[in-house]
Protein backbone atom coordinates (compact mmCIF):
# COMPACT_ATOMS: atom_id res chain seq x y z
CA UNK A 1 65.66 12.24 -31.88
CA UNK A 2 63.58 14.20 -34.13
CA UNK A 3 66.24 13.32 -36.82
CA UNK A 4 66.01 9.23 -36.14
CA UNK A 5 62.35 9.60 -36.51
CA UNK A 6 62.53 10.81 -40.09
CA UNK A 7 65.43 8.36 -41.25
CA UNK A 8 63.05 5.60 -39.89
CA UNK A 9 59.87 7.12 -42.01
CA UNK A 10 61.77 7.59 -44.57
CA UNK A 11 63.20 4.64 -44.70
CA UNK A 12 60.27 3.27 -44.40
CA UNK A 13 58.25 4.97 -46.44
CA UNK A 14 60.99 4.22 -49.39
CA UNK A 15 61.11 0.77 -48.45
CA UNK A 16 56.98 1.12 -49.26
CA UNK A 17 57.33 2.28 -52.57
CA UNK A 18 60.28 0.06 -53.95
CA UNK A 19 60.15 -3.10 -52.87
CA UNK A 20 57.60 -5.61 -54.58
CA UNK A 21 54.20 -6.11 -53.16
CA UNK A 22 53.32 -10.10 -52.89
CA UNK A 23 50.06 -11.52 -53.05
CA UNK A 24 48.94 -15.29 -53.11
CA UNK A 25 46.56 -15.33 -55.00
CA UNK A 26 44.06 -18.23 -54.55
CA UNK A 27 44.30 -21.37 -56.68
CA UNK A 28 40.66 -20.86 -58.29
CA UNK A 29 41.53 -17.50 -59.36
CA UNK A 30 43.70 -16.13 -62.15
CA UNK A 31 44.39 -17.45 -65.52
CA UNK A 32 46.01 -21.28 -65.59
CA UNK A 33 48.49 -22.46 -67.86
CA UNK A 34 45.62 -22.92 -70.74
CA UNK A 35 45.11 -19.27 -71.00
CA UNK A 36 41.22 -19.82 -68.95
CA UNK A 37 40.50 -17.56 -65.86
CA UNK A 38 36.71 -19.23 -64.85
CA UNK A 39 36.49 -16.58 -62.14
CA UNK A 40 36.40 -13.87 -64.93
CA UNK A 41 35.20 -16.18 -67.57
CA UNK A 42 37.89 -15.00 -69.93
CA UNK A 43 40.39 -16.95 -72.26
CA UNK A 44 43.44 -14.86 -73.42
CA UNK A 45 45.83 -16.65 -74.61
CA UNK A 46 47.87 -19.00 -77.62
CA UNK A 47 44.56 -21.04 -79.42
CA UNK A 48 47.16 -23.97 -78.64
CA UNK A 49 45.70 -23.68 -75.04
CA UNK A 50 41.77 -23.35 -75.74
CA UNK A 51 41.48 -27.31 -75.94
CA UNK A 52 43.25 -27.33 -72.81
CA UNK A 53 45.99 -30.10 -74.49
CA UNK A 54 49.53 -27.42 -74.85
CA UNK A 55 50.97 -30.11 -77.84
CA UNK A 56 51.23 -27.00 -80.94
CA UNK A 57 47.79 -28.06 -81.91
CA UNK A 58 44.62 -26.85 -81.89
CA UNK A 59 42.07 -29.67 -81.82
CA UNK A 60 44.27 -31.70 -83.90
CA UNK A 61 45.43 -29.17 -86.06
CA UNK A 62 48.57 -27.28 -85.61
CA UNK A 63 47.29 -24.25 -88.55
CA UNK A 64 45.93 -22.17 -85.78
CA UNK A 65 47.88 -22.93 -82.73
CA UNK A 66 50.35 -20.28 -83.06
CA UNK A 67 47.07 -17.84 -83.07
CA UNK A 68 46.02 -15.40 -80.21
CA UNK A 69 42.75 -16.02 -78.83
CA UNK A 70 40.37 -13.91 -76.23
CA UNK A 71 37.07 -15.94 -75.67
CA UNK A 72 34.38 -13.84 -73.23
CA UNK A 73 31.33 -15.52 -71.90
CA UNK A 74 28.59 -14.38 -69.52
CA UNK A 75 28.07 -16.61 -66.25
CA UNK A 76 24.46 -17.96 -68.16
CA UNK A 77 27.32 -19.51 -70.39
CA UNK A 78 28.54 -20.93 -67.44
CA UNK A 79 24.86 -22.23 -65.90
CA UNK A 80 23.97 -23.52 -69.51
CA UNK A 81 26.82 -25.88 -69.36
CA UNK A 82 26.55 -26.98 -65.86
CA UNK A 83 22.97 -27.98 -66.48
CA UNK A 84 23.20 -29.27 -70.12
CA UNK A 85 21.42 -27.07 -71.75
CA UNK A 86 17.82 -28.15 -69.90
CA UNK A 87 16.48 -25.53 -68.64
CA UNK A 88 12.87 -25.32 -70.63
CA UNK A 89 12.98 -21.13 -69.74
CA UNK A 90 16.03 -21.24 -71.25
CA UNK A 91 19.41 -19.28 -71.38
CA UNK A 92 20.55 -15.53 -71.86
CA UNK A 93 23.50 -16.78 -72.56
CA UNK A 94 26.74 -15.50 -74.66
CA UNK A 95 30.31 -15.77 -75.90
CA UNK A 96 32.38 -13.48 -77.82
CA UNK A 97 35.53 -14.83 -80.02
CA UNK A 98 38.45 -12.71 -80.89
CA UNK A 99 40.90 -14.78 -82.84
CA UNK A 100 44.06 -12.94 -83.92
CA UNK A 101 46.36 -14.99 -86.41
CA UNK A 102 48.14 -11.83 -87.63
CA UNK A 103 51.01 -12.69 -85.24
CA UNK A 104 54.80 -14.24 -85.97
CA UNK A 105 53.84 -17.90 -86.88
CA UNK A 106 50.09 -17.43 -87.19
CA UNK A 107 47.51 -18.31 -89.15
CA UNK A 108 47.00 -15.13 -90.50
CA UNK A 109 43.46 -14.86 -90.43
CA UNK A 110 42.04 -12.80 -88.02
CA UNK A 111 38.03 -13.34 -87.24
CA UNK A 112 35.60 -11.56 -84.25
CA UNK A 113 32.62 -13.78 -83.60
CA UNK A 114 29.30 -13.37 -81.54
CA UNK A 115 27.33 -16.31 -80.90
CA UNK A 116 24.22 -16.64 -78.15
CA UNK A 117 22.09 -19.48 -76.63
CA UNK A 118 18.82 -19.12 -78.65
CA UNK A 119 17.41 -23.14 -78.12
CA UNK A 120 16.50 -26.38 -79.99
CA UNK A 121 14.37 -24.29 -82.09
CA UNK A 122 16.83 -22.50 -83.66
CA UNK A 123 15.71 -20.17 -86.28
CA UNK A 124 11.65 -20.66 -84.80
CA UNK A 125 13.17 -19.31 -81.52
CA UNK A 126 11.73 -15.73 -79.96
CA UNK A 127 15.00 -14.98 -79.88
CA UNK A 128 16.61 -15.61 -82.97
CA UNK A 129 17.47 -12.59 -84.99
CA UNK A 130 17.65 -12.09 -88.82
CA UNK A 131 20.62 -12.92 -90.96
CA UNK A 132 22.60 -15.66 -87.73
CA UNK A 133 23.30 -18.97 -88.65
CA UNK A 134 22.30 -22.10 -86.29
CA UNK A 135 25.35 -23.65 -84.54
CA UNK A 136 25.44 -26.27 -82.08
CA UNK A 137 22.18 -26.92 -81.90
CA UNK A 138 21.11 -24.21 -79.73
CA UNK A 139 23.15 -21.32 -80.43
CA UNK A 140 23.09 -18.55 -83.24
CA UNK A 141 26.17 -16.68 -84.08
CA UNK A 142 25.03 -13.38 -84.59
CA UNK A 143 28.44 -11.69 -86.07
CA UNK A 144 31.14 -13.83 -87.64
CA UNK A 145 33.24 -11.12 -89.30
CA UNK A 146 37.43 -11.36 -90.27
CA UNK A 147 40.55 -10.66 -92.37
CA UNK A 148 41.92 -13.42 -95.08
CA UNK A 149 44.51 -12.79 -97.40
CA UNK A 150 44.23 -9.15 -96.47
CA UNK A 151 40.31 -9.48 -97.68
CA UNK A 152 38.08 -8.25 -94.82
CA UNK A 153 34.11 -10.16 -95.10
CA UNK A 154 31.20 -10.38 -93.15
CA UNK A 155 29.95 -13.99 -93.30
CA UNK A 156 26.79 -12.66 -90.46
CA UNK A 157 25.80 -10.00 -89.31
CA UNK A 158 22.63 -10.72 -87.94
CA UNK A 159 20.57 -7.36 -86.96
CA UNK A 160 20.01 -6.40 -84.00
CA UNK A 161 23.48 -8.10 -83.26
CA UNK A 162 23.57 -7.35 -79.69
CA UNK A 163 23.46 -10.29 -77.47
CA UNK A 164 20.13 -9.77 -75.58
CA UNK A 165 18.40 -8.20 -78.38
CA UNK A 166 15.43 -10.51 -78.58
């Protein structure tokens, strides 16, 4: 008896280890076939998938769609967009762009890229810091940094050049 017992735990316990644990995981979560997970607010994936079109182009433009891409944004991000950008106490909002084109059929170029909500103002804005550049109409990109022909530049590096440093 004693000796069924541990052939059964054992078997068991084997059976445990080995064989492959599977776990729906729920529609909303997870990254889709564009490379976006919302629930994390992460991109990771081809640049071909950032416009959410998978045709080997990037907005139009096949040059970067080859590229790697890893987008981060906080869920402000998120609440900016949902309302339009209309909030008059405003955002603490950010994104952070990795785009890697030092891959096999890339672009080559590889750029890192910090950008924040700072409002209509732009460069009058509390919370604009020295040496960003205005984008979008509310946003300052605080660090746009990257590799070209093997050339490494710093286009801004605006100081302080963390995200909430305002």
């Amino acid at each position: 008896m004693k000796k069924l017992l541990f052939l059964i735990s054992t078997v068991f316990v084997f059976g445990l280890l080995v064989s492959p644990v599977l776990a729906v995981q729920p529609t909303d979560k997870g990254f889709n076939d564009y490379g976006y997970n919302y629930s994390a607010r992460i991109f990771s994936g081809l640049a071909d998938g950032v416009d959410k079109k998978l045709d080997g182009m990037v907005w139009g433009s096949p040059t970067y769609a080859n590229d790697r891409l890893v987008m981060k944004w906080n869920a402000e991000w998120d609440r900016g967009n949902d309302e339009g950008w209309t909030d008059p106490n405003g955002y603490d909002a950010w994104e952070n762009n990795e785009w890697n084109g030092a891959v096999p059929n890339g672009s080559g170029e590889v750029w890192h890229y910090k950008i924040k909500w700072v409002g209509s103002t732009l460069e009058e804005s509390p919370r604009w810091v020295e040496g960003g550049y205005p984008i979008w109409g509310q946003f300052e990109v605080i660090m746009d940094q990257g590799t070209v022909g093997g050339e490494h530049m710093w286009l801004t590096h605006g100081v302080p050049s963390g995200y909430n440093a305002h």
